[in-house]
N, C-alpha and C. Protein backbone atom coordinates (compact mmCIF):
# COMPACT_ATOMS: atom_id res chain seq x y z
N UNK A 1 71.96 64.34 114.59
CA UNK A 1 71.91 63.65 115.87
C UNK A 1 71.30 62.27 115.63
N UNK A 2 71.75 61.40 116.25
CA UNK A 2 71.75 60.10 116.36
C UNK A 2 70.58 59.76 116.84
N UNK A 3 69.31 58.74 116.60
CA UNK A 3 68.29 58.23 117.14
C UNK A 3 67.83 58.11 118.30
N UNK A 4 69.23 57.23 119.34
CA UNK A 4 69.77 57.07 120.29
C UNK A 4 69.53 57.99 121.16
N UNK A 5 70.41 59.28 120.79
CA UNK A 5 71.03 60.71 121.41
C UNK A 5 69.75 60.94 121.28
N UNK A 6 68.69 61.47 120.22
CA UNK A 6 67.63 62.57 120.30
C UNK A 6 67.01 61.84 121.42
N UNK A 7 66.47 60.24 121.58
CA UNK A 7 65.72 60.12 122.78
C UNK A 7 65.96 60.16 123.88
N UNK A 8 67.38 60.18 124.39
CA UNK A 8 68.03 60.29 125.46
C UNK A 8 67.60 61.87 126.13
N UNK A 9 68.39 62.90 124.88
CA UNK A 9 68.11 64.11 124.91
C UNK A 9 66.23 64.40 125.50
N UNK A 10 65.51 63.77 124.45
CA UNK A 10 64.10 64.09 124.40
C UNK A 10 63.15 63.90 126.11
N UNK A 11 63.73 62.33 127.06
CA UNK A 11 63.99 62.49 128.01
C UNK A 11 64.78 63.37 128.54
N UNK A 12 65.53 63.43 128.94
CA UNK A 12 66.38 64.60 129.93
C UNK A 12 65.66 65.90 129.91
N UNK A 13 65.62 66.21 128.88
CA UNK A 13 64.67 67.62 128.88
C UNK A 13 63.08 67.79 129.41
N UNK A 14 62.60 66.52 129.30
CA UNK A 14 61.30 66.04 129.66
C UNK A 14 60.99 66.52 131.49
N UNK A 15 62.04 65.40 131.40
CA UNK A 15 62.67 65.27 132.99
C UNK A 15 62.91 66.42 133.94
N UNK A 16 63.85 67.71 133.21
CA UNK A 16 64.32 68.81 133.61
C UNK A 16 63.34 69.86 134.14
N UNK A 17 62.11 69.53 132.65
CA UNK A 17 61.39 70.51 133.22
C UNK A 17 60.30 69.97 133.47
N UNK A 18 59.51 68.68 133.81
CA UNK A 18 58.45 68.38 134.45
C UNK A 18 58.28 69.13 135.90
N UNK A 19 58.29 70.33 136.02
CA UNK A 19 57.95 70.66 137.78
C UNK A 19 56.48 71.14 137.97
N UNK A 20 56.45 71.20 139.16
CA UNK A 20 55.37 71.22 140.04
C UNK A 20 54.62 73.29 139.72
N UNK A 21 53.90 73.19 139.44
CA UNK A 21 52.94 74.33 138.78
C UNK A 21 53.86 75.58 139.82
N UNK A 22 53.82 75.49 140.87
CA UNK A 22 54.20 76.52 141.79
C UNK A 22 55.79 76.62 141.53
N UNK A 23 56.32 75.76 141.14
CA UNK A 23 58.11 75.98 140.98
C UNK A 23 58.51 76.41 139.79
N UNK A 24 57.59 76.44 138.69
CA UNK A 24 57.82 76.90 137.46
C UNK A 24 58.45 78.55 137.22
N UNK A 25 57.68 79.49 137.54
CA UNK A 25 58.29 80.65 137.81
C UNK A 25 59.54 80.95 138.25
N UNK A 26 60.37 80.06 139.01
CA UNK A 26 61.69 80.27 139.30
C UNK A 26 62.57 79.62 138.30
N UNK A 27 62.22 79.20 137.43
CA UNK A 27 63.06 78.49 136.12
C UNK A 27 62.65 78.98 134.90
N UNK A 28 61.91 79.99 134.57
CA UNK A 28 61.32 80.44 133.16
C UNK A 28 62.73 80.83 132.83
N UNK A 29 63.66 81.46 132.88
CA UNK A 29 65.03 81.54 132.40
C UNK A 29 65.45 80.34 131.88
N UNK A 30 65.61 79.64 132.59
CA UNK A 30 66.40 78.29 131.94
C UNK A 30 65.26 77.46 130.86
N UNK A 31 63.91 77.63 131.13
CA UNK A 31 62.91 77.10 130.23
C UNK A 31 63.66 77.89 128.78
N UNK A 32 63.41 79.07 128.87
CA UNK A 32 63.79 79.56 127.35
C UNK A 32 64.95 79.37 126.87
N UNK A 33 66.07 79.42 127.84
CA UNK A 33 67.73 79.25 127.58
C UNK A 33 67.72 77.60 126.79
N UNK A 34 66.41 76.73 126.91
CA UNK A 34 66.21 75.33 126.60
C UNK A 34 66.05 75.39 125.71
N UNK A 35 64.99 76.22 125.23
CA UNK A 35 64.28 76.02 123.79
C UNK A 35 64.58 77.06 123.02
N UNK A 36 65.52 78.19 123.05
CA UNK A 36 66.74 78.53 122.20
C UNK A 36 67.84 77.75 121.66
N UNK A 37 67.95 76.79 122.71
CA UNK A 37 68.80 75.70 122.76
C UNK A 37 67.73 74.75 121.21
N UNK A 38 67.44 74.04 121.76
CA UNK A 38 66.31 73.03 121.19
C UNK A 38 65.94 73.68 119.27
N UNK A 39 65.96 74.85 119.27
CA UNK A 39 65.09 75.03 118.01
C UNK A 39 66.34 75.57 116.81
N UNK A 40 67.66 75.77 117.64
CA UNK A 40 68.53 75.45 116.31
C UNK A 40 68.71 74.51 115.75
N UNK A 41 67.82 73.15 116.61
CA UNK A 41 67.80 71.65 115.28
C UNK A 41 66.44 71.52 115.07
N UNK A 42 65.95 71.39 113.54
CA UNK A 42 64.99 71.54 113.25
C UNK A 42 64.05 69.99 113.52
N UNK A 43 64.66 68.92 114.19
CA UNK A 43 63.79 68.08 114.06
C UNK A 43 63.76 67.94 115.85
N UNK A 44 63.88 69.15 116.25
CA UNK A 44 64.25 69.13 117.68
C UNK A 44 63.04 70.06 118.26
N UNK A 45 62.23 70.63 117.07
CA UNK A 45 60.93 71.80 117.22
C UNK A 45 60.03 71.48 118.51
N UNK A 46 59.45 70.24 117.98
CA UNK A 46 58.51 70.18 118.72
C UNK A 46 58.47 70.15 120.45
N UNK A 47 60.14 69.29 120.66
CA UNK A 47 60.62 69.22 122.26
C UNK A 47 60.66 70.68 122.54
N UNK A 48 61.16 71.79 121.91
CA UNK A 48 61.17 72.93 122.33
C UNK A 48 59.24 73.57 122.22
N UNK A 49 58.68 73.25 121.45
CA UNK A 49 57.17 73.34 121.51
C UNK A 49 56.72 73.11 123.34
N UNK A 50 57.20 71.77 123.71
CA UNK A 50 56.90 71.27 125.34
C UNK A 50 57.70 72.34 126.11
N UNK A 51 58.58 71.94 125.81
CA UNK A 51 59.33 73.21 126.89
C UNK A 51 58.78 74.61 127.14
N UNK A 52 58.64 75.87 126.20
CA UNK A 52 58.16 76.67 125.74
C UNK A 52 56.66 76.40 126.61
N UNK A 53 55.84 75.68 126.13
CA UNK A 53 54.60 75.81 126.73
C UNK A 53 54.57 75.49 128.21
N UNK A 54 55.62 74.30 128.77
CA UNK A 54 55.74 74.34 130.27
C UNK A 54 56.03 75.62 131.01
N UNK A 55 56.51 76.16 130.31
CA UNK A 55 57.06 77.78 130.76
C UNK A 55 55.88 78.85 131.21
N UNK A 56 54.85 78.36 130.32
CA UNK A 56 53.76 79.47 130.00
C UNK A 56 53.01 79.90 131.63
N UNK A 57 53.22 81.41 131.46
CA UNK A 57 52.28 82.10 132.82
C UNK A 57 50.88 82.18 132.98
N UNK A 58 50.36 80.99 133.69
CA UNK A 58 48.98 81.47 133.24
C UNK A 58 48.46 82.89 133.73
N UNK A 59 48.73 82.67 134.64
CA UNK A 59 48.40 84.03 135.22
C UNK A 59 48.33 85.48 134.12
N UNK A 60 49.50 85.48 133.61
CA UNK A 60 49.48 86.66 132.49
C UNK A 60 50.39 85.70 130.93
N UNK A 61 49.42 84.98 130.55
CA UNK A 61 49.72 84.03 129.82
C UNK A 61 50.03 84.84 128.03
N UNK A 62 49.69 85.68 127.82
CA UNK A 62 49.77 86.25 126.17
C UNK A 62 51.31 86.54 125.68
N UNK A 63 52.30 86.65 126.77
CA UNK A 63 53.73 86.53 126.14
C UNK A 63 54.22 84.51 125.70
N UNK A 64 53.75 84.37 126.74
CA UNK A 64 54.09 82.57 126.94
C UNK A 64 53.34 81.68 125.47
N UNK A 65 52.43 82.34 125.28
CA UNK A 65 51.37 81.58 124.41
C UNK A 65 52.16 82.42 122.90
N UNK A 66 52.33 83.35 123.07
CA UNK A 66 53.25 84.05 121.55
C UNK A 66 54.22 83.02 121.41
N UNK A 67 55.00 82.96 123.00
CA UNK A 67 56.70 82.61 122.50
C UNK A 67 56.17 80.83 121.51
N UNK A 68 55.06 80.50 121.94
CA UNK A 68 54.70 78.67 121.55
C UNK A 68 54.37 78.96 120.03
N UNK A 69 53.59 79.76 119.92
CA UNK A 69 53.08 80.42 118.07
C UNK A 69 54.16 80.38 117.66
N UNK A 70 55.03 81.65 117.96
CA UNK A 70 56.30 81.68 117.57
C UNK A 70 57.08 80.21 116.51
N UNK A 71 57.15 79.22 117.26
CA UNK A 71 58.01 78.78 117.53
C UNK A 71 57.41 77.19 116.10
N UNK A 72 55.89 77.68 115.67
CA UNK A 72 55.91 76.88 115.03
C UNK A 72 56.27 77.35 113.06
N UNK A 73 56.92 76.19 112.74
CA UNK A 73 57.83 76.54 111.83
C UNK A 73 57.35 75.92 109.97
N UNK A 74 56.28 75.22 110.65
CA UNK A 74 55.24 74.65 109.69
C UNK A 74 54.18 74.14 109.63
N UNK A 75 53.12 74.44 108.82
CA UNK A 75 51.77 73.61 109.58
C UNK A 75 51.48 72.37 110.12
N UNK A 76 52.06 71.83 109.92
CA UNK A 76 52.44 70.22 110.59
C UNK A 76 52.48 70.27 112.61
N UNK A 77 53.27 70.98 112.23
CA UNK A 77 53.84 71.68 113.61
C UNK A 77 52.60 72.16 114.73
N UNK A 78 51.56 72.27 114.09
CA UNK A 78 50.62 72.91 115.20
C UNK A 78 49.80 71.59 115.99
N UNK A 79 50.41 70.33 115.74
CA UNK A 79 49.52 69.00 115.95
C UNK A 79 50.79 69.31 117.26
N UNK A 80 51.63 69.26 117.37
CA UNK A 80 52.62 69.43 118.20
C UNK A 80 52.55 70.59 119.12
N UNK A 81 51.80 71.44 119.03
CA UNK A 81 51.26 73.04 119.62
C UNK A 81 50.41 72.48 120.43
N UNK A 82 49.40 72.03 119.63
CA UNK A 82 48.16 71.64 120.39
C UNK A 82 48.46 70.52 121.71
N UNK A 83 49.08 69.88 121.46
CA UNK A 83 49.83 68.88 122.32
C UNK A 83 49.96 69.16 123.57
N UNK A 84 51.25 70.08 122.88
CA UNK A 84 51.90 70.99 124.28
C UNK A 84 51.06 71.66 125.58
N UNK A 85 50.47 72.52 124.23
CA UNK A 85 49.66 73.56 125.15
C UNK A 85 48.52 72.64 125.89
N UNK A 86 48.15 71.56 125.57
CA UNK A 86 46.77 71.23 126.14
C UNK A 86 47.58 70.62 127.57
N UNK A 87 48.59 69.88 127.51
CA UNK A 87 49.37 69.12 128.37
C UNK A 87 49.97 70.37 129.40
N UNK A 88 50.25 71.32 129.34
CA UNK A 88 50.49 72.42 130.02
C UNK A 88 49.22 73.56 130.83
N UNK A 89 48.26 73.34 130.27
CA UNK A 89 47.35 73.88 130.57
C UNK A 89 46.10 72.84 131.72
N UNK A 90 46.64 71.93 131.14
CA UNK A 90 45.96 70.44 132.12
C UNK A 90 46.39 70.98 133.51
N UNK A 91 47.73 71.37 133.28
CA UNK A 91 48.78 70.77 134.91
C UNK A 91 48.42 72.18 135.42
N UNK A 92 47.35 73.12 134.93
CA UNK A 92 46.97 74.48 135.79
C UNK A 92 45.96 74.16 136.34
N UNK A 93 45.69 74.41 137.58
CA UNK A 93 44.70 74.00 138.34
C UNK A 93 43.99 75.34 138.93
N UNK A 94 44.02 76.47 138.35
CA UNK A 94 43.30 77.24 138.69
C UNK A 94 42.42 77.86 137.71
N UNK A 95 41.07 78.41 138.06
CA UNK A 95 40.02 78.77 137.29
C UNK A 95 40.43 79.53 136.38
N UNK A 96 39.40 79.65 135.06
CA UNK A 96 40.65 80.52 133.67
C UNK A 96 40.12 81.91 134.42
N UNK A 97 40.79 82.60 133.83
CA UNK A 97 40.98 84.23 134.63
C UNK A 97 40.83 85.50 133.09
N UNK A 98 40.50 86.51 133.96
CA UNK A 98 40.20 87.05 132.76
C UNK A 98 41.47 87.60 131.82
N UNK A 99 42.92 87.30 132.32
CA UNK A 99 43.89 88.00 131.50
C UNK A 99 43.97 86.45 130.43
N UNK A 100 42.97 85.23 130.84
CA UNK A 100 43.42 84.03 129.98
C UNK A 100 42.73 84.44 128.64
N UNK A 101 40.86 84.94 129.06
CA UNK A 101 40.15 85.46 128.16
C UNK A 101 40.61 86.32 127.01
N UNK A 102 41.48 87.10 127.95
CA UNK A 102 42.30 88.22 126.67
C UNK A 102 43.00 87.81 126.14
N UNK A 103 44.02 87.07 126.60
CA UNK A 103 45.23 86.11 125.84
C UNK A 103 44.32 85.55 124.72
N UNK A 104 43.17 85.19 124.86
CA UNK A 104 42.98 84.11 123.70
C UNK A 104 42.03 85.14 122.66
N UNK A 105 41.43 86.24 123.32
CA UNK A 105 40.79 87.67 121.93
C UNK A 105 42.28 87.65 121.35
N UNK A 106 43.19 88.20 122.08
CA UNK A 106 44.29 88.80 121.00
C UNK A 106 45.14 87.28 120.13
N UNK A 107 45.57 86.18 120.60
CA UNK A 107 45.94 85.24 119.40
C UNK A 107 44.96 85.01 118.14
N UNK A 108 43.69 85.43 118.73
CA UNK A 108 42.25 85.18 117.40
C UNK A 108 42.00 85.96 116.66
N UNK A 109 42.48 87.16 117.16
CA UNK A 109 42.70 88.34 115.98
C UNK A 109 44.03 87.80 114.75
N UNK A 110 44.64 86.89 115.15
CA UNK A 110 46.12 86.62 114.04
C UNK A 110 45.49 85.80 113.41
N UNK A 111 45.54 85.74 112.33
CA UNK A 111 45.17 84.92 111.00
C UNK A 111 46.41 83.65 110.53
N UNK A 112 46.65 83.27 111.53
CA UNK A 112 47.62 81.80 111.57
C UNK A 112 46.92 80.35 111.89
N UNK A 113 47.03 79.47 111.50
CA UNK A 113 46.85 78.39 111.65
C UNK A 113 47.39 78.20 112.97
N UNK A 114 48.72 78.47 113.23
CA UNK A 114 49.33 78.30 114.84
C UNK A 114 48.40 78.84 116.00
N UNK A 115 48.01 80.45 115.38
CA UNK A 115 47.41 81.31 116.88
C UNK A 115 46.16 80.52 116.90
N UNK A 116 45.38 80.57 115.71
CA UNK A 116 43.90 79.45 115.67
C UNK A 116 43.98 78.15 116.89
N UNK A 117 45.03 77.47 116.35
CA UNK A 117 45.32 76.25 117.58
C UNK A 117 45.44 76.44 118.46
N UNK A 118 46.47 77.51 119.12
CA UNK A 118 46.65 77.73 120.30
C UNK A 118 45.29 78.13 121.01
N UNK A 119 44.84 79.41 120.32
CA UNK A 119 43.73 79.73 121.02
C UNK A 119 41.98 78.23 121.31
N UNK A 120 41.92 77.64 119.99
CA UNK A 120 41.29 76.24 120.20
C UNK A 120 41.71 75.26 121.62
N UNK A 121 43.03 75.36 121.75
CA UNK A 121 43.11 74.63 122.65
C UNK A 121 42.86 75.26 124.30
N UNK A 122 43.23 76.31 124.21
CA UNK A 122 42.62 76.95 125.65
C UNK A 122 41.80 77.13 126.01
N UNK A 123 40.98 77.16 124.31
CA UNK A 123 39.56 77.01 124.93
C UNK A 123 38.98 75.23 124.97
N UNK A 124 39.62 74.69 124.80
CA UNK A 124 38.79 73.53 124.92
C UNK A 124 39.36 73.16 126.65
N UNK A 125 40.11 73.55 127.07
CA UNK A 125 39.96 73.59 128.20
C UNK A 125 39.42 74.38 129.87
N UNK A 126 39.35 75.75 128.81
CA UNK A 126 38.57 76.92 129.90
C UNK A 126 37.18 76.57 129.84
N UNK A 127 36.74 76.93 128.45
CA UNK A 127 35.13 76.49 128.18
C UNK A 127 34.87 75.17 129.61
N UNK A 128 35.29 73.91 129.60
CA UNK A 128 34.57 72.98 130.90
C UNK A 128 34.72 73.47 132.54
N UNK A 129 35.99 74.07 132.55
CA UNK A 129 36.15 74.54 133.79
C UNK A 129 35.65 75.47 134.14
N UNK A 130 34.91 76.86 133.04
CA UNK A 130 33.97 77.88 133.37
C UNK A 130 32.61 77.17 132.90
N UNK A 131 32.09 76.05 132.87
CA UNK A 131 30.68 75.54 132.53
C UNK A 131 30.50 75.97 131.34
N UNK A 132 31.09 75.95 130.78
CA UNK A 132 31.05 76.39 129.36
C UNK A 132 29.97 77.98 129.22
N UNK A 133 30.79 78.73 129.80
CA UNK A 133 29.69 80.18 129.77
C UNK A 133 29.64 80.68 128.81
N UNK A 134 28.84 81.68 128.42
CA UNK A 134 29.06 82.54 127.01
C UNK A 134 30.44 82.91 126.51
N UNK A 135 31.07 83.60 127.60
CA UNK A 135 32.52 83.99 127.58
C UNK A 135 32.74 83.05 126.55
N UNK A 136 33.15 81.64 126.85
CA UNK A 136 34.22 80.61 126.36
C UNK A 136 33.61 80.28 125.09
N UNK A 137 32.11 80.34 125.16
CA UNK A 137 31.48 79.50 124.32
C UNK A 137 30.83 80.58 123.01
N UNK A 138 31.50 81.64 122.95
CA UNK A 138 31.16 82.78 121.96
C UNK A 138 32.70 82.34 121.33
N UNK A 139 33.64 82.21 121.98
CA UNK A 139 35.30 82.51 121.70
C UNK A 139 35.06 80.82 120.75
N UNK A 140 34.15 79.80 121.07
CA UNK A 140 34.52 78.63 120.44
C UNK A 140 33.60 79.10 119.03
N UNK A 141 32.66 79.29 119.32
CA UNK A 141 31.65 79.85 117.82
C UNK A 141 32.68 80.48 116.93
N UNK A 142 33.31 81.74 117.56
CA UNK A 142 34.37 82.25 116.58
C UNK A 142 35.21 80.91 116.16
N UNK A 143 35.79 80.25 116.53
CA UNK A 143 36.61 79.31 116.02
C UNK A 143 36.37 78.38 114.90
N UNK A 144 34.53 77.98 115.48
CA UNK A 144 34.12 76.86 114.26
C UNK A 144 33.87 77.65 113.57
N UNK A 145 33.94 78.74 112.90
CA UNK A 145 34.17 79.58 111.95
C UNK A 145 34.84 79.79 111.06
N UNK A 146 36.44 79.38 111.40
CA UNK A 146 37.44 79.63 111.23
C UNK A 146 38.12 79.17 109.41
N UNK A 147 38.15 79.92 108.95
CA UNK A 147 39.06 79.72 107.27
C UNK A 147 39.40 78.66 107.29
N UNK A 148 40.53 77.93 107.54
CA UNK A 148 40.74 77.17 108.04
C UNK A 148 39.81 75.83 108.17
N UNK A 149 39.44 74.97 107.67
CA UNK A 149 38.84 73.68 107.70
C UNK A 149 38.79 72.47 108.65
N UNK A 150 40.59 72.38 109.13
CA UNK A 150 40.61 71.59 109.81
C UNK A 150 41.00 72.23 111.43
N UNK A 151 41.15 73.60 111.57
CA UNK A 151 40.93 74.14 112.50
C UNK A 151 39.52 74.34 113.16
N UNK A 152 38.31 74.64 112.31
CA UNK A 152 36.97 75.04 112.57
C UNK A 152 36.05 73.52 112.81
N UNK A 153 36.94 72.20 111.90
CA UNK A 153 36.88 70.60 112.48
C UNK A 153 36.72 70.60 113.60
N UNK A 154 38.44 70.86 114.16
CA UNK A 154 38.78 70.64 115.57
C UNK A 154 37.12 71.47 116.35
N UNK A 155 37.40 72.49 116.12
CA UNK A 155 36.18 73.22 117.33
C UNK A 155 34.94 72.67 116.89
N UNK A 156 34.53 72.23 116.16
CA UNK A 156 33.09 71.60 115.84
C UNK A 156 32.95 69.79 116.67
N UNK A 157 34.47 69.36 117.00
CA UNK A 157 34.29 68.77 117.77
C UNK A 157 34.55 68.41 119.11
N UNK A 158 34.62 69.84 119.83
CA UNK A 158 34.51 70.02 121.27
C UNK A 158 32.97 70.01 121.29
N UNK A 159 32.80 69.04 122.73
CA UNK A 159 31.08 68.55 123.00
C UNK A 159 31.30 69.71 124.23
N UNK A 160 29.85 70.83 123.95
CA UNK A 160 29.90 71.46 125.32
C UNK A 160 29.10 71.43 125.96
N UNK A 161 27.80 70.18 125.43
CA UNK A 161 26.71 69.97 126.62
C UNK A 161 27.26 68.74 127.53
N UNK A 162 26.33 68.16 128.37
CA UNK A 162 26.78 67.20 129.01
C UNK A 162 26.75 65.75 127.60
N UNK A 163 27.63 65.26 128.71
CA UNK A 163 27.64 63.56 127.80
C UNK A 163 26.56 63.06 127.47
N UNK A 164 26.92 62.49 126.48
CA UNK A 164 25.53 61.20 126.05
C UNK A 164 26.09 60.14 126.20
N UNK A 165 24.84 58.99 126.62
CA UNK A 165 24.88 57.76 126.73
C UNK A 165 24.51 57.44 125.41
N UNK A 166 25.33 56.27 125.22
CA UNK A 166 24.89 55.60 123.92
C UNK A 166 23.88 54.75 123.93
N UNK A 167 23.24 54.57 123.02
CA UNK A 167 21.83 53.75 122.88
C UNK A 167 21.96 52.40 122.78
């Protein structure tokens, strides 16, 4: 595919599925029919990465957050995960819930660089919206833990007290 075509494409799809948090559920069909579409070209991953994660239920989020793991095809690929998912998880405006909590025990049990990210990134966004409670903030300890170097990076630099002023 042509330079041209992929950005054209890369819009349109952008476009298709930018909707409104509450309209999403009536298009998760066509979300996946997209990024079945999308991931038989391999330099086409990551647009299906966005798609895929626009899809995601928060509500009962642990199938939605697989299909995004899934879908990454090399470690490179999880800078593009993280992306997604944080940009998808932004546009949820409701408090994390406890089936989010579980979604993110069970990706942390997988020993992937992908589930690591995914789960890093949900928590770098549940942890502020629950005040950073034990809950979130035990699930980030596990993380800066993590085999992984530049995964246990990432979580060593989520700030979970308040801001500092600089001197």
């Amino acid at each position: 595919m042509d330079l041209p075509a992929r950005q054209r494409l890369s819009i349109l799809v952008r476009a298709v599925t930018d909707l409104p948090t509450i309209e999403i559920g009536a298009h998760r069909g066509l979300f996946a029919d997209i990024v079945a579409q999308l991931t038989a070209y391999p330099d086409l991953r990551g647009l299906a990465l966005t798609v895929a994660a626009r899809a995601i239920d928060w509500e009962a989020p642990l199938p939605g957050l697989e299909a995004v793991i899934g879908l990454v095809d090399e470690p490179l690929r999880c800078a593009d995960l993280r992306s997604a998912v944080a940009e998808a998880v932004a546009r949820h405006s409701d408090p994390p819930t406890p089936a989010l909590s579980e979604a993110v025990d069970e990706i942390l049990m997988r020993d992937t660089l992908a589930a690591g990210t995914a789960a890093l990134t949900v928590v770098a966004w549940a942890g502020p919206q629950a005040g950073w409670n034990a809950l979130w903030r035990n699930k980030l300890r596990v993380l800066r833990t993590n085999p992984s170097l530049t995964l246990a990076g990432w979580a060593r630099d989520i700030v979970t007290g308040p801001p500092t002023e600089p001197r």
